[in-house]
N, C-alpha and C. Protein backbone atom coordinates (compact mmCIF):
# COMPACT_ATOMS: atom_id res chain seq x y z
N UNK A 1 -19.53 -7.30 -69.46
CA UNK A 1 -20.10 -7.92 -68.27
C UNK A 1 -19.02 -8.78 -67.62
N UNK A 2 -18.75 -8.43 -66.27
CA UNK A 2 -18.01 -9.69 -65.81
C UNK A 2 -18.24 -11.21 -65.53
N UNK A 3 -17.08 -11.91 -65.97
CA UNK A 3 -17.32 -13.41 -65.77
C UNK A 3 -17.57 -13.94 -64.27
N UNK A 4 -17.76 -15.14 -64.40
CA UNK A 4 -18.18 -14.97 -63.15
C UNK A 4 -16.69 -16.08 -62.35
N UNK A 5 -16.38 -15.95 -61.02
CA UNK A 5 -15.77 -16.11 -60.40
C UNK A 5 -16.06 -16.87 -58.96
N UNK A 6 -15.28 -17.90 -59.24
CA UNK A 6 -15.31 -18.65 -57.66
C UNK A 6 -13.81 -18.17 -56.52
N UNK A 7 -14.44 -17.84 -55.83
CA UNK A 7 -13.64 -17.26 -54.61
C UNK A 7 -13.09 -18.16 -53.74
N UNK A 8 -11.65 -18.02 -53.28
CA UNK A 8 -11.77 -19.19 -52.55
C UNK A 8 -11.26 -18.37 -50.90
N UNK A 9 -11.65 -18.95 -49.92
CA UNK A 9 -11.52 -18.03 -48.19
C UNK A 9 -10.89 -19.43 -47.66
N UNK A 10 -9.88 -18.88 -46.69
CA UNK A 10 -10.37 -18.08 -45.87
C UNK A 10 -9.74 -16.34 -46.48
N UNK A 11 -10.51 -15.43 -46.40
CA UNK A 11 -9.85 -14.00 -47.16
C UNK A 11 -8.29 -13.88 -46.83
N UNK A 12 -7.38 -14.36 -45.99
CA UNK A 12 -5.85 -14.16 -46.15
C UNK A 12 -5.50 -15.18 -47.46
N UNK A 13 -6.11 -15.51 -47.85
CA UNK A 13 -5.64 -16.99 -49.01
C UNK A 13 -6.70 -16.97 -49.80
N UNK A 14 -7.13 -15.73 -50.51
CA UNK A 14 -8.27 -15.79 -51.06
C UNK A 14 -8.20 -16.14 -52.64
N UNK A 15 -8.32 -16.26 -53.51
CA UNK A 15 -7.72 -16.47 -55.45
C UNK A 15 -8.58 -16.74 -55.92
N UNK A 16 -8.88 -16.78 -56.91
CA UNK A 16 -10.26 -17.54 -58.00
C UNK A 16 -9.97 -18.61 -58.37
N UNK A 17 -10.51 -19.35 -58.47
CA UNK A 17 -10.42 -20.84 -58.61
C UNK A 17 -10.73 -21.26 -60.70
N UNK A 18 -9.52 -21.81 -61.09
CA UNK A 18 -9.98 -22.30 -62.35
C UNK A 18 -10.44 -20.64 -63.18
N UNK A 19 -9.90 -19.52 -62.75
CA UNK A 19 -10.63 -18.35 -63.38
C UNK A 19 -10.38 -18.38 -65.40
N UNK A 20 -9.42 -18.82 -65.62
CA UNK A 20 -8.75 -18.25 -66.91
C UNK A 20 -9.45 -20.16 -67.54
N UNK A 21 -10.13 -20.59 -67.16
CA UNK A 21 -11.42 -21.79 -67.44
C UNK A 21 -12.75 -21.41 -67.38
N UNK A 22 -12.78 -20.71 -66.63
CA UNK A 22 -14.54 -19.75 -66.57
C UNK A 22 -14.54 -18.67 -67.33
N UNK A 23 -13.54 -17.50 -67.72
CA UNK A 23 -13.30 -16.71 -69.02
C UNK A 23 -13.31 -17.50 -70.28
N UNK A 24 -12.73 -18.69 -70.29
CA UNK A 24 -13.06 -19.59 -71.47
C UNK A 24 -13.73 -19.78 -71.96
N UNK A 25 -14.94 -20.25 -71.07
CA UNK A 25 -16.12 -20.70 -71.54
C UNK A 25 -17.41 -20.03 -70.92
N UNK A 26 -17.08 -18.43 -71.34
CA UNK A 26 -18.10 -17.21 -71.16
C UNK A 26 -18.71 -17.10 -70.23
N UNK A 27 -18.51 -17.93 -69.01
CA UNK A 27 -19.28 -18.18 -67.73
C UNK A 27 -19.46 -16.22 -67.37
N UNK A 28 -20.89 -16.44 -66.79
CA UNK A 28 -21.34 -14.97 -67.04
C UNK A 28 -22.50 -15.40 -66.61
N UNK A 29 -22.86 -14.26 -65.08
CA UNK A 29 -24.02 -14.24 -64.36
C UNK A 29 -23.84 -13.04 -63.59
N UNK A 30 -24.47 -11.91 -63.46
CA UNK A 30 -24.08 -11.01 -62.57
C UNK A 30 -25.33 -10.76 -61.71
N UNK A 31 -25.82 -11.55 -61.38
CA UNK A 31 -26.43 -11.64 -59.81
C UNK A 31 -26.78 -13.17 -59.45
N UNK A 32 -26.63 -14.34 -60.23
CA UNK A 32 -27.29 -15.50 -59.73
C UNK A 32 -26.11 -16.29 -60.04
N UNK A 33 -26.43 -17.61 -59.12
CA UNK A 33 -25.04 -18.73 -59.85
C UNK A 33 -24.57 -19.46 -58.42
N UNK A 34 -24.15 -20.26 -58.47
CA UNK A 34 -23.45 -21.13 -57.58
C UNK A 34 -22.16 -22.21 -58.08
N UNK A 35 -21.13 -22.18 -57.34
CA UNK A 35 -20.27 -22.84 -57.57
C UNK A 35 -19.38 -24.22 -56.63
N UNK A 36 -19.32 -25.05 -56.78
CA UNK A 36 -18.45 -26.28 -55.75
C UNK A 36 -17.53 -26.90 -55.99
N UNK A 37 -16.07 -26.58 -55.39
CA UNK A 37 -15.15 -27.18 -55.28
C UNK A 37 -15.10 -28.61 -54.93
N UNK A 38 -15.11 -29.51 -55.64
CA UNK A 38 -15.44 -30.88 -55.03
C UNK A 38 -14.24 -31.79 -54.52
N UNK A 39 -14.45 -32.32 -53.73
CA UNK A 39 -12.87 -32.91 -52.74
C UNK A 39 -11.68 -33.65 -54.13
N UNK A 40 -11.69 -34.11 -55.03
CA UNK A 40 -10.30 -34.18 -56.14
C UNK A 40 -9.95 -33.21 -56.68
N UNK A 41 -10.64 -31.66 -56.37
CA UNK A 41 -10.35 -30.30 -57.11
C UNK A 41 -11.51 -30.22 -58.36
N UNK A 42 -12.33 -31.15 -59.02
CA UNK A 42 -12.48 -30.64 -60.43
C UNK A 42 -14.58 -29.77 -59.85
N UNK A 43 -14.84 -29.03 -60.46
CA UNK A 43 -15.55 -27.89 -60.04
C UNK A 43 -16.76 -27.90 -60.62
N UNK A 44 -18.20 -27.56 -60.05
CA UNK A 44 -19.52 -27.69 -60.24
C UNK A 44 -19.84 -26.15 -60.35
N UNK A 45 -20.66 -26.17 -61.49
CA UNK A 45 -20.77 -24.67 -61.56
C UNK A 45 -22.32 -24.48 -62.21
N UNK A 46 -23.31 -23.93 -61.27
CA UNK A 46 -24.53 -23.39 -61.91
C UNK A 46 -24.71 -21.89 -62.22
N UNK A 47 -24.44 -21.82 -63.59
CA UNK A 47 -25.07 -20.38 -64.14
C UNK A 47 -26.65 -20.18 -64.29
N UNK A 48 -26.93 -19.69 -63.25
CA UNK A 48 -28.10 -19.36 -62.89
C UNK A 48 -28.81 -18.40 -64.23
N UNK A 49 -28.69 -17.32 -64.41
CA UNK A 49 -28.63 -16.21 -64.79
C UNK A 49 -29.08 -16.81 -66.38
N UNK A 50 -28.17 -17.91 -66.57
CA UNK A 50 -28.14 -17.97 -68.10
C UNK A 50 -28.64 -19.97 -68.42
N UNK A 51 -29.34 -20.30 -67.45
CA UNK A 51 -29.82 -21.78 -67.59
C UNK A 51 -28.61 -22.55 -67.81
N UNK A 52 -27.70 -22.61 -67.03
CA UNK A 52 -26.56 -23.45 -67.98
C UNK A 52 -25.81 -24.04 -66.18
N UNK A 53 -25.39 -25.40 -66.50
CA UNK A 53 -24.67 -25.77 -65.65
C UNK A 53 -23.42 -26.77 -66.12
N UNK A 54 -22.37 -26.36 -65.88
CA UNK A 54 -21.12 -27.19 -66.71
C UNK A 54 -19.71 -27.66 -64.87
N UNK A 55 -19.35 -28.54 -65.38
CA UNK A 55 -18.75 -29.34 -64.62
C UNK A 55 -17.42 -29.31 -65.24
N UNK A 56 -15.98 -29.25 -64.25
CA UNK A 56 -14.85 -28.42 -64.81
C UNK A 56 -13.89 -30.01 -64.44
N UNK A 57 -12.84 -30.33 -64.84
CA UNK A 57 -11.85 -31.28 -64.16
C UNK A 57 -11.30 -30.50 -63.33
N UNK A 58 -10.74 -30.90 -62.43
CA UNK A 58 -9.44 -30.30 -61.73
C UNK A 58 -8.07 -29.32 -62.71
N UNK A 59 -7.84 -30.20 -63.58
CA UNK A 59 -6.79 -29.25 -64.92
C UNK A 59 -7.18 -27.93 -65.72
N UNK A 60 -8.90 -27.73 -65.32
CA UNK A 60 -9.68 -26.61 -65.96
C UNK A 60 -10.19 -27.24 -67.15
N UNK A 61 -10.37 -28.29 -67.57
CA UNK A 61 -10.57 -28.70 -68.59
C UNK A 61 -12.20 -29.12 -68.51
N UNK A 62 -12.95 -28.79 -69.67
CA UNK A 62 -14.74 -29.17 -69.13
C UNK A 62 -15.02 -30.60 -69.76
N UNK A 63 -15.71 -30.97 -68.80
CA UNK A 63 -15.89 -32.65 -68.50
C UNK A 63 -17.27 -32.68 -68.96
N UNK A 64 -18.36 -31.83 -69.18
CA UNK A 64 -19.84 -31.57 -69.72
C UNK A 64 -20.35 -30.13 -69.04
N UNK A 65 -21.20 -29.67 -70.29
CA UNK A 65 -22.17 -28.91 -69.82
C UNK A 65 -23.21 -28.75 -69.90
N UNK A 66 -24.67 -28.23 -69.58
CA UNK A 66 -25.91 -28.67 -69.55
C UNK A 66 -26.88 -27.27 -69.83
N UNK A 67 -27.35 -26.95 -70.83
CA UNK A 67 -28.36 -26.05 -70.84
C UNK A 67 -29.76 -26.45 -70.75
N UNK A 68 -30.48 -25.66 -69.68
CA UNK A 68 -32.11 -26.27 -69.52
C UNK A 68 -33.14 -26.07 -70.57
N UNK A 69 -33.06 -26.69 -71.59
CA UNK A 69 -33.55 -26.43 -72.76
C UNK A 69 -34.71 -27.56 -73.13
N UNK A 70 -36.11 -26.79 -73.10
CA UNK A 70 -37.63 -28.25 -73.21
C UNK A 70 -37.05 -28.14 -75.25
N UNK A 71 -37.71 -29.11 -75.26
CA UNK A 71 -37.95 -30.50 -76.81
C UNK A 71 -38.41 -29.10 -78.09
N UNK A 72 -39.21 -28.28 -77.22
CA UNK A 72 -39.42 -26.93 -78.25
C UNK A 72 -39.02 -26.09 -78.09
N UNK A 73 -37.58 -25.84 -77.64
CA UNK A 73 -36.32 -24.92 -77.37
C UNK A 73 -36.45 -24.16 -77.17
N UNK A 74 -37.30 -23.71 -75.84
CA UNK A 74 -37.15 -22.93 -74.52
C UNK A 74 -36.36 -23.25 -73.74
N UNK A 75 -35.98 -21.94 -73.11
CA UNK A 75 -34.45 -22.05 -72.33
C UNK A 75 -35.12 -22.02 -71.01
N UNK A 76 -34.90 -22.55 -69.91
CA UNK A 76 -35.56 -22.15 -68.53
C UNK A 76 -34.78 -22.26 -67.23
N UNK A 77 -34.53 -21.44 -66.42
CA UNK A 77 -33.53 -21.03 -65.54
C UNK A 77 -33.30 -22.67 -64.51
N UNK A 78 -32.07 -22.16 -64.05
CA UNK A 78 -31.81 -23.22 -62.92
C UNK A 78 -31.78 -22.79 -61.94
N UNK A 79 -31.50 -23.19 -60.79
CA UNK A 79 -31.58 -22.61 -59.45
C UNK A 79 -31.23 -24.08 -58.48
N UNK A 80 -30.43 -23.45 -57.87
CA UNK A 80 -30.12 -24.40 -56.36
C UNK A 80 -29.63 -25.81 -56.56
N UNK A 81 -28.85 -26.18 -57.97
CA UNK A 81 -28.57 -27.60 -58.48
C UNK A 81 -27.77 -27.91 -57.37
N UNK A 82 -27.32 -29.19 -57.41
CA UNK A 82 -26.37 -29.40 -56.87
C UNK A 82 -25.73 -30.56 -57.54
N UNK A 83 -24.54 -31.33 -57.35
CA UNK A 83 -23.85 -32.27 -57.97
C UNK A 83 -23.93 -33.24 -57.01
N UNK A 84 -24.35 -34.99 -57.17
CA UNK A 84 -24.38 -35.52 -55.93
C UNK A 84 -22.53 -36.41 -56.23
N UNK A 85 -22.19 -36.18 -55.21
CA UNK A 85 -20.74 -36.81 -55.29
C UNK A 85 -20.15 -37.51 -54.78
N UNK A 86 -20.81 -37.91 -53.38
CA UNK A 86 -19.88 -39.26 -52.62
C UNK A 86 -21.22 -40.14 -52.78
N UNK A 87 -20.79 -41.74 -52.66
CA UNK A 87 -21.58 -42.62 -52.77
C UNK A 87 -22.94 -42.11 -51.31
N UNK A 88 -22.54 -41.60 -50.70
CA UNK A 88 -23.35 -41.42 -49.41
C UNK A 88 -24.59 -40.27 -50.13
N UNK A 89 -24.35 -39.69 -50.75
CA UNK A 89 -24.95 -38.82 -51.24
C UNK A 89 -25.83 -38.99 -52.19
N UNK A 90 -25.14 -40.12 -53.24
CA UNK A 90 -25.75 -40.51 -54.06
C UNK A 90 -27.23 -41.93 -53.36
N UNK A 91 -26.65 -42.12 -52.38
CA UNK A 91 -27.44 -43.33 -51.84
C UNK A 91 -28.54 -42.34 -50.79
N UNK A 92 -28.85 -41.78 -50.13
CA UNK A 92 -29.55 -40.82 -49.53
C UNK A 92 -30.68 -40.25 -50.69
N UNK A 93 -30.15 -39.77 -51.60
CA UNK A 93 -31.34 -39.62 -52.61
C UNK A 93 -32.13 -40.79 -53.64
N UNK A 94 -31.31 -42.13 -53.37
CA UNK A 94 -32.12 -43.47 -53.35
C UNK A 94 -32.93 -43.83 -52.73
N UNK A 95 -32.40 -43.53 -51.76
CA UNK A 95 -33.45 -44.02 -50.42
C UNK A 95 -34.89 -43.60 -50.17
N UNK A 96 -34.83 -41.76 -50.78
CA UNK A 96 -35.56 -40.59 -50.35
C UNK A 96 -36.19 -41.53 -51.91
N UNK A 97 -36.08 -41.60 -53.10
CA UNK A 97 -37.02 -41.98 -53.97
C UNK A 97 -37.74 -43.56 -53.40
N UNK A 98 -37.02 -43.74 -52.98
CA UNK A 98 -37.63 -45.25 -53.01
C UNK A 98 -38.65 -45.25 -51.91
N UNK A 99 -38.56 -44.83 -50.57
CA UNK A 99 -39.59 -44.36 -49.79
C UNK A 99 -40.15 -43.22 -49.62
N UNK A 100 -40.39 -42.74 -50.47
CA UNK A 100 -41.71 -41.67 -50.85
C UNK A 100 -42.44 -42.21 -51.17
N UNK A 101 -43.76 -41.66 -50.56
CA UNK A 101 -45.42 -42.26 -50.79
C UNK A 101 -45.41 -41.84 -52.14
N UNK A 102 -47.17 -42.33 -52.04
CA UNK A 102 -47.73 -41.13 -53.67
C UNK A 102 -48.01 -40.26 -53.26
N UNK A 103 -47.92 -39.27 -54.47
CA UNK A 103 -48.13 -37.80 -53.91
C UNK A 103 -49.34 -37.51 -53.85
N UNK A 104 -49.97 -36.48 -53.74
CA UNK A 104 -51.43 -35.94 -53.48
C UNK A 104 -52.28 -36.35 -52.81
N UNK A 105 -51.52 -36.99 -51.54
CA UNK A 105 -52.34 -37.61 -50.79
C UNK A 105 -53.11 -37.17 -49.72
């Protein structure tokens, strides 16, 4: 099965990003997954396919990874994560908790 691969465009300057770091560490999804280059280089990566999301340094080196796994070790997919990364980002989803009603209203 192929690993999976972050692409980088514009297509005249295209390369895989961190590839011989994602062969490392079996990264493997062949239809689901998302990946983000984050502005110091080091890389966000959701393996969809396989519940797993791991976070790369810039050097290729892995900084953590995360399998979606409940307390009675079921595995259960991810979808659409994202990494929050500038303080702006991180403060926007403060905000959004802190003024939300109750629900079911």
């Amino acid at each position: 099965m192929p690993f999976f691969v972050i692409e980088v465009y514009p297509p005249c300057t295209s390369s895989s990003y961190l590839s011989d770091s994602l062969k490392k560490n079996d990264l493997q999804t062949p239809n689901q997954g998302r990946g983000e280059i984050l502005p110091n280089g080091d890389l966000y990566v959701e393996e969809s396919y396989y519940s797993r999301t791991l976070y790369f340094n810039a050097d290729g080196s892995i900084r953590w990874t995360h399998i979606n796994r409940s307390d009675e070790g079921n595995v259960y997919p991810v979808g659409w994560s994202r990494i929050l990364y500038t303080k702006e980002e991180i403060q926007t989803v403060k905000n959004f908790i802190e003024n939300k009603g109750p629900c079911n209203e």
